[in-house]
Protein backbone atom coordinates (compact mmCIF):
# COMPACT_ATOMS: atom_id res chain seq x y z
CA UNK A 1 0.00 0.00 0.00
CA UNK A 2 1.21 3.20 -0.91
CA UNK A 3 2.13 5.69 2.01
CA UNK A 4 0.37 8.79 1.65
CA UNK A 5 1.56 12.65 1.95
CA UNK A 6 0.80 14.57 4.72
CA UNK A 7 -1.57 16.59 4.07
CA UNK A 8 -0.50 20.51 3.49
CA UNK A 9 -0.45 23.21 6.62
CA UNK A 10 -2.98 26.18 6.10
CA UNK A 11 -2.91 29.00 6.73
CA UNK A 12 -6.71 31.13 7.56
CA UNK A 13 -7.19 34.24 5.56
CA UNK A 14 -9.62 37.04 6.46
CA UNK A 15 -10.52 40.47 4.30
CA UNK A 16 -13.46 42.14 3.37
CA UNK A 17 -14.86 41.63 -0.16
CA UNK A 18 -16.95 44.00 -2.08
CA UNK A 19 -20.62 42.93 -1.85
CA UNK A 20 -20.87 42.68 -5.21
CA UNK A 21 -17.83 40.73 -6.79
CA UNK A 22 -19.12 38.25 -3.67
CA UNK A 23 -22.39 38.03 -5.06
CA UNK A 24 -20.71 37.52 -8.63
CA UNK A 25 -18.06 34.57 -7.31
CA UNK A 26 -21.35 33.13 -5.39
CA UNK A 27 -23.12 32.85 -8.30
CA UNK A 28 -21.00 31.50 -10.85
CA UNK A 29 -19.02 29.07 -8.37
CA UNK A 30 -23.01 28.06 -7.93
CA UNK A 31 -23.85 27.96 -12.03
CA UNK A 32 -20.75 25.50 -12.02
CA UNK A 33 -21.03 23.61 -8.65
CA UNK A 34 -17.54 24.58 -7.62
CA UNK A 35 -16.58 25.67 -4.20
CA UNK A 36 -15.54 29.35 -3.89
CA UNK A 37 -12.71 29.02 -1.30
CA UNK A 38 -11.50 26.70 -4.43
CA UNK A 39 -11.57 29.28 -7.40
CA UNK A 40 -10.28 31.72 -4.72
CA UNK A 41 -7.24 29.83 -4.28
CA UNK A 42 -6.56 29.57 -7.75
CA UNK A 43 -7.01 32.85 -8.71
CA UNK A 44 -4.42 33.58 -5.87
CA UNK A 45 -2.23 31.26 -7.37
CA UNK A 46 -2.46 32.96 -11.06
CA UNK A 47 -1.96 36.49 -9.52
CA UNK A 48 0.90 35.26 -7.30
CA UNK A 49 2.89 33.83 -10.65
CA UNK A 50 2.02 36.84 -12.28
CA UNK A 51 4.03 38.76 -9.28
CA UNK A 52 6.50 36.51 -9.05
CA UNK A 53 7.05 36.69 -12.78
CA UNK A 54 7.48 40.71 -12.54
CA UNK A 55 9.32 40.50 -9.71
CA UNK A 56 11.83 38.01 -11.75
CA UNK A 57 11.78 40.73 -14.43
CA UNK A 58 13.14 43.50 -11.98
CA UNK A 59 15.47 41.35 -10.24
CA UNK A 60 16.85 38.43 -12.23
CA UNK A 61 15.16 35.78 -9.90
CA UNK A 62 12.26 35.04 -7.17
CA UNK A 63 13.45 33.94 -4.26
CA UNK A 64 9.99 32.51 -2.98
CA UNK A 65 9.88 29.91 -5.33
């Protein structure tokens, strides 16, 4: 039997989000019966390679990755 991976530390997040883009995420994550906390982290994930990727641009490297 395979051993399997821990599973990965979190980390909870807390902000305020416009009414509005909520309402928007709520309702498409609904239309497509996907969890928001899910297409939240993955839109964190884009952004964050999108920083990382100027940052790399400015400096020569990224050091968080």
């Amino acid at each position: 039997m395979p051993q399997q991976e821990p599973p990965e530390l979190t980390k909870r997040l807390s902000f305020d989000l416009p009414e509005p883009l909520h309402k928007r995420l709520k309702v498409a994550c609904a239309q497509l019966s996907t969890k928001m906390k899910d297409e939240i982290i993955r839109a964190v994930e884009r952004r964050i390679e999108e920083l990382e990727d100027r940052a790399d641009q400015r400096t020569g490297d990224s050091p968080l990755r």
